[in-house]
Protein backbone atom coordinates (compact mmCIF):
# COMPACT_ATOMS: atom_id res chain seq x y z
CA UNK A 1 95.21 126.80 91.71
CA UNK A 2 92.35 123.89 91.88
CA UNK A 3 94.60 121.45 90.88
CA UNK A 4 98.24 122.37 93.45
CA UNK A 5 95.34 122.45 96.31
CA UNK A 6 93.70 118.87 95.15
CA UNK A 7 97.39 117.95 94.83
CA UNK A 8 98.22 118.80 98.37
CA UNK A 9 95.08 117.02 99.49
CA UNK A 10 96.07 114.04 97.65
CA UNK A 11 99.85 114.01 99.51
CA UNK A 12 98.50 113.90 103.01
CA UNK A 13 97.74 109.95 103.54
CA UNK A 14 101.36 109.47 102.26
CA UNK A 15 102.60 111.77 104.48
CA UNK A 16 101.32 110.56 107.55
CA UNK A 17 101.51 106.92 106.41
CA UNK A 18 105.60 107.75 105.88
CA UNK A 19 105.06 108.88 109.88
CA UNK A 20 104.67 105.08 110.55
CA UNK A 21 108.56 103.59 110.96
CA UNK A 22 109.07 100.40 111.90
CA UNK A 23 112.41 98.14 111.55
CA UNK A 24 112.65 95.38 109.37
CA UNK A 25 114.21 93.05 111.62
CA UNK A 26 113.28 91.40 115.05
CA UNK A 27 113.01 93.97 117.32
CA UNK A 28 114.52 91.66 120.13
CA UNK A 29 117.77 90.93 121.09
CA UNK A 30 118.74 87.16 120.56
CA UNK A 31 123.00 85.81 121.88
CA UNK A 32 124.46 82.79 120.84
CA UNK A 33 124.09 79.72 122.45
CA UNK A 34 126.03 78.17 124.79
CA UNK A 35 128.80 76.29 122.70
CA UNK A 36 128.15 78.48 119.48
CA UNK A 37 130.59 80.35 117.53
CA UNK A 38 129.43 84.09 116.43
CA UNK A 39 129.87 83.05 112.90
CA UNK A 40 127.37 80.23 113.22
CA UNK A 41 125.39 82.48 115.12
CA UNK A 42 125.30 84.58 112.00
CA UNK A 43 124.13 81.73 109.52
CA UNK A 44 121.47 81.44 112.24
CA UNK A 45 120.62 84.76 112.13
CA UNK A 46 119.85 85.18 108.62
CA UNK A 47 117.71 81.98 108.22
CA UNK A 48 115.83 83.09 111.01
CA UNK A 49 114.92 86.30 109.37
CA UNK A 50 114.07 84.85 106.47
CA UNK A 51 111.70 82.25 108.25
CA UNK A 52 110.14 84.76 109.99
CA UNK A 53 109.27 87.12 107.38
CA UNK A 54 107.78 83.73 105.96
CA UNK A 55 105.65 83.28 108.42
CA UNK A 56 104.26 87.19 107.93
CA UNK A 57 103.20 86.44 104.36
CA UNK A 58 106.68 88.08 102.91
CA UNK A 59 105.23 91.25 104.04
CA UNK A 60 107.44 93.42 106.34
CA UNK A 61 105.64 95.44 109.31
CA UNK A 62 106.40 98.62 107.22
CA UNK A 63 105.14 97.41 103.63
CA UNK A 64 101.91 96.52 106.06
CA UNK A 65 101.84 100.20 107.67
CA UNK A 66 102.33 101.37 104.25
CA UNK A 67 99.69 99.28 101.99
CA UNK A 68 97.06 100.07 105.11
CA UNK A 69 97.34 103.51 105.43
CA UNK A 70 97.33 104.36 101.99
CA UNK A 71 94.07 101.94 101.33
CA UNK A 72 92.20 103.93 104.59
CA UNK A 73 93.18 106.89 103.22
CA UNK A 74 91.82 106.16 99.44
CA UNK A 75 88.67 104.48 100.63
CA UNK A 76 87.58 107.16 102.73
CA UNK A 77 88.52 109.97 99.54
CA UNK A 78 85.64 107.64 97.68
CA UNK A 79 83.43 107.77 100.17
CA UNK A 80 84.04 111.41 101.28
CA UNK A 81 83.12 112.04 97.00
CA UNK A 82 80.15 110.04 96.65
CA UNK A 83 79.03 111.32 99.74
CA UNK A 84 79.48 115.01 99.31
CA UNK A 85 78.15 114.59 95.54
CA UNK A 86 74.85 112.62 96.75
CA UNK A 87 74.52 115.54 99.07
CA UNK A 88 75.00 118.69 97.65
CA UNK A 89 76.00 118.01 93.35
CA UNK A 90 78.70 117.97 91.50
CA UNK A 91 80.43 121.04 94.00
CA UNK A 92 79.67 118.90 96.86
CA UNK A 93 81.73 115.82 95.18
CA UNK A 94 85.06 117.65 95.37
CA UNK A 95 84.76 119.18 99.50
CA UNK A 96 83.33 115.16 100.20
CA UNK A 97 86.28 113.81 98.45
CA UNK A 98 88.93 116.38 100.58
CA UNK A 99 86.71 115.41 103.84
CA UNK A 100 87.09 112.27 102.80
CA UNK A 101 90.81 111.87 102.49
CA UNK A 102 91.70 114.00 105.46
CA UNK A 103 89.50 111.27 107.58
CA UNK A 104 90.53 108.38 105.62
CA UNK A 105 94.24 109.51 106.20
CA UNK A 106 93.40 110.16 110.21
CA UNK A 107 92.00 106.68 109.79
CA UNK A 108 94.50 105.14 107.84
CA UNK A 109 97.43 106.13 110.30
CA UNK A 110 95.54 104.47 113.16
CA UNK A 111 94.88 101.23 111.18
CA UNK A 112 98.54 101.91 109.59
CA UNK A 113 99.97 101.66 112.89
CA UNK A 114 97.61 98.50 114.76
CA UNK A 115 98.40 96.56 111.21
CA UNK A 116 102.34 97.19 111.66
CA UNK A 117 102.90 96.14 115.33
CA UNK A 118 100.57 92.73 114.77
CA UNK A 119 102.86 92.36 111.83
CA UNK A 120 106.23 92.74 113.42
CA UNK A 121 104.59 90.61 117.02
CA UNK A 122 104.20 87.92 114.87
CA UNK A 123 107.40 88.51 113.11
CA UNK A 124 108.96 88.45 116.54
CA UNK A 125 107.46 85.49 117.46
CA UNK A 126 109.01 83.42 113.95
CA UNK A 127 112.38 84.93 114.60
CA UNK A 128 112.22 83.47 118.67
CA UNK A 129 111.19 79.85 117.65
CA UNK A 130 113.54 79.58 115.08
CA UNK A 131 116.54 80.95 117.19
CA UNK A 132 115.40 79.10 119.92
CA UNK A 133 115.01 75.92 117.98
CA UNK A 134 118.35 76.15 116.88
CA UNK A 135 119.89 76.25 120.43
CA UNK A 136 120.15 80.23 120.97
CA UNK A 137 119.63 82.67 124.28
CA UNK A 138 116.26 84.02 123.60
CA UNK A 139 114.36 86.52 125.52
CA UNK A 140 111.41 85.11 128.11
CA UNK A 141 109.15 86.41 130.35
CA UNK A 142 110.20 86.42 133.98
CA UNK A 143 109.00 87.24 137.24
CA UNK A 144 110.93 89.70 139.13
CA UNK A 145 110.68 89.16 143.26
CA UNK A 146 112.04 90.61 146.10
CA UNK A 147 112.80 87.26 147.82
CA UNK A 148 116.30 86.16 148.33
CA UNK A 149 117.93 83.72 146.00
CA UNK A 150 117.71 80.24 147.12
CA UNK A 151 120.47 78.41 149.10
CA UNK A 152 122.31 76.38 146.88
CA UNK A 153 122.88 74.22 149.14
CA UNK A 154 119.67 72.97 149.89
CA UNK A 155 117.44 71.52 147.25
CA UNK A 156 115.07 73.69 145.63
CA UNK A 157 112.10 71.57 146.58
CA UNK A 158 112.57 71.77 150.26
CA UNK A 159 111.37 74.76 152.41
CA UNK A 160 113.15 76.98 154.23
CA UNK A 161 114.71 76.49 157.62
CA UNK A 162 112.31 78.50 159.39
CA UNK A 163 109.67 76.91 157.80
CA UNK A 164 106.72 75.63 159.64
CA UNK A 165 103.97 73.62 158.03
CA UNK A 166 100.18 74.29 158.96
CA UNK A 167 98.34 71.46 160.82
CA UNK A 168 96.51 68.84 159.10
CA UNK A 169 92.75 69.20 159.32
CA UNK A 170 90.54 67.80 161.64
CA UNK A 171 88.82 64.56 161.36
CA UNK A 172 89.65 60.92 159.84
CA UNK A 173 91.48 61.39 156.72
CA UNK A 174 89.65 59.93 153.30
CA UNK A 175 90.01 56.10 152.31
CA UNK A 176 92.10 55.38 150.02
CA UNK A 177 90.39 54.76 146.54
CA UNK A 178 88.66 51.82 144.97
CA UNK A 179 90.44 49.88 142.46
């Protein structure tokens, strides 16, 4: 009975470290360039993946949850033993080492999680310089604003029609600097 109950103990970092699911791909949406077949597109693609995952070590964001959750998880069943047997003997070592694991497993799933999203950010971040490099619609940052859109018929540098400009200030003006 001992042993299905250690057993049990002993299956919960893997089960919540499992809980972590992350793809392993970019996790944002790239479209061809202008000018750029779908096949080429393609070719693109798949060297981009593979530069990316270079640039991550060769480690995908869920071999990272994994590896992370499961070390948490075994670190704090050591501690939680030599703990509980420094405190209370050789009974002690086996309720320090169950502690243990159930905190190193809460543990483990936090750290599981933080180490897979920095993984697959700077995944994401390989994949959108290469595609970008390579002459590809990437996503950017943008500003959204309820102003209307410019008139194209004006320049973009020059204001407005109802624009009025302040007054200059008061006074002479500077002179002009020394050579």
């Amino acid at each position: 009975m001992k042993a299905v109950k250690s057993f049990y103990i002993a299956c919960i970092p893997c089960f919540l470290a499992a809980c972590v699911h992350l793809p392993s791909g970019p996790s944002v949406m790239t479209l061809p360039g202008t000018g750029k077949s779908f096949e080429q597109f393609r070719m693109d693609d798949y060297e981009c993946r593979s530069y990316a995952l270079e640039q991550v070590g060769g480690t995908s964001p869920r071999q990272s949850a994994q590896s992370s959750g499961l070390e948490s998880a075994a670190i704090g069943a050591g501690l939680g033993a030599a703990a509980g047997a420094a405190i209370a003997g050789g009974g002690g070592a086996a309720v320090g080492a169950g502690a243990g694991l159930l905190a190193g497993g809460l543990v483990g799933s936090g750290t599981a999680s933080s180490s897979a999203y920095v993984n697959q950010q700077r995944y994401d971040i390989g994949y959108i310089q290469c595609m970008y490099a390579k002459g590809h619609r990437v996503p950017i940052a943008g500003r959204i604003t309820e102003e209307p859109p410019l008139n194209r018929a004006r320049s973009p540098a020059s204001p407005p029609a109802e624009f009025i400009p302040p007054p200059p200030p008061p006074g002479n003006p500077p002179p002009p600097p020394l050579r």
